[in-house]
Protein backbone atom coordinates (compact mmCIF):
# COMPACT_ATOMS: atom_id res chain seq x y z
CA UNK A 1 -14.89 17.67 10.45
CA UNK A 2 -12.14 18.26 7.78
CA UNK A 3 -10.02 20.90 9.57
CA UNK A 4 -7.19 20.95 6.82
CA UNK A 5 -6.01 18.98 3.55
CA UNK A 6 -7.97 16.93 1.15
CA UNK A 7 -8.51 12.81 0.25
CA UNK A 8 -10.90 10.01 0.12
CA UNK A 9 -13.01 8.23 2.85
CA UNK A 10 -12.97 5.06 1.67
CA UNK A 11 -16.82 3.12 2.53
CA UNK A 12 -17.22 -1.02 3.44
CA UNK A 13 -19.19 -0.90 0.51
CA UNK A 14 -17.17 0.43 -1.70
CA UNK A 15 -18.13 4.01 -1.83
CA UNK A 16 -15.67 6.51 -2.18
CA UNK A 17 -16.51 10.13 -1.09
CA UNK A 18 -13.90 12.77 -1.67
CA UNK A 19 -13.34 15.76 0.90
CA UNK A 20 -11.69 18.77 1.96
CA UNK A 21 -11.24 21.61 4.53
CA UNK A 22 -14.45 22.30 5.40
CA UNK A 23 -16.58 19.02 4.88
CA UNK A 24 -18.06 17.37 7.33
CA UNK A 25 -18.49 13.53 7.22
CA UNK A 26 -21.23 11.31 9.68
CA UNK A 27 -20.29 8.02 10.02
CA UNK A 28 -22.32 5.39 11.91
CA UNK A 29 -20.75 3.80 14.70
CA UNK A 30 -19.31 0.12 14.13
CA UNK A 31 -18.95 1.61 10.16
CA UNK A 32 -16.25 -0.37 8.66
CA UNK A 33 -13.74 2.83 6.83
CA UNK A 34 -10.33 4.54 6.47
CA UNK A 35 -8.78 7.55 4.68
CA UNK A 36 -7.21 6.86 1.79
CA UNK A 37 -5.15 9.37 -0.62
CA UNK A 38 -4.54 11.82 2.05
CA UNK A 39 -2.04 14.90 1.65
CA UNK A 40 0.60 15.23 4.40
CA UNK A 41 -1.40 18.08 6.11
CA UNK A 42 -4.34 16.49 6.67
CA UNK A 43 -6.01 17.09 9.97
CA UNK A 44 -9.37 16.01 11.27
CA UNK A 45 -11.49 16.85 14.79
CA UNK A 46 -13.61 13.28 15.36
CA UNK A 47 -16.55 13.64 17.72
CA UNK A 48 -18.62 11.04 18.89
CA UNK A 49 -22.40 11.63 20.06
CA UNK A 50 -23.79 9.14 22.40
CA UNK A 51 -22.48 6.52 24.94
CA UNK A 52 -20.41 3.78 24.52
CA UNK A 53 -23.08 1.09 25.09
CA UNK A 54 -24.85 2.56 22.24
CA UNK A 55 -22.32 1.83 19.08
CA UNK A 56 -22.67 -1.17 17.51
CA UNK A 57 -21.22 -4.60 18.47
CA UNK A 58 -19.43 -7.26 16.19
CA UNK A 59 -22.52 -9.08 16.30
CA UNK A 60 -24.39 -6.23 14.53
CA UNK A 61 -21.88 -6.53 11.77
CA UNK A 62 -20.28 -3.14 9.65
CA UNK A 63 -22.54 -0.66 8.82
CA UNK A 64 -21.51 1.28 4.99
CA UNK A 65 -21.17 4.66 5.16
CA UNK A 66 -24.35 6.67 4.35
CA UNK A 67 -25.44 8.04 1.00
């Protein structure tokens, strides 16, 4: 969840998918991804459904962001 500010979430596959306040993003777990072109005020809450034994592994390899 965007709580404040604006920029890019940058995708392993070379997505790009502009947000703001507001937006809420899903990203799978083990998803390669960082914020990129961020303003100052940026803030974000990050939640994360499911246990631990449940993300993905190295051996799974990254996932891309979804469509």
């Amino acid at each position: 969840m965007i709580i404040a500010g604006y920029g890019v979430l940058l995708c392993s596959d070379g997505e790009r998918i502009e947000f703001t306040a507001g937006d809420v993003m899903f990203v799978p777990a083990g998803a390669e991804h960082h914020f990129d072109e961020i303003v100052p005020k940026f803030r974000t809450w990050r939640i994360e459904i499911g246990r631990a034994s449940e993300a993905a592994t190295e051996e799974d390899g990254p996932s891309p962001c979804p469509k």
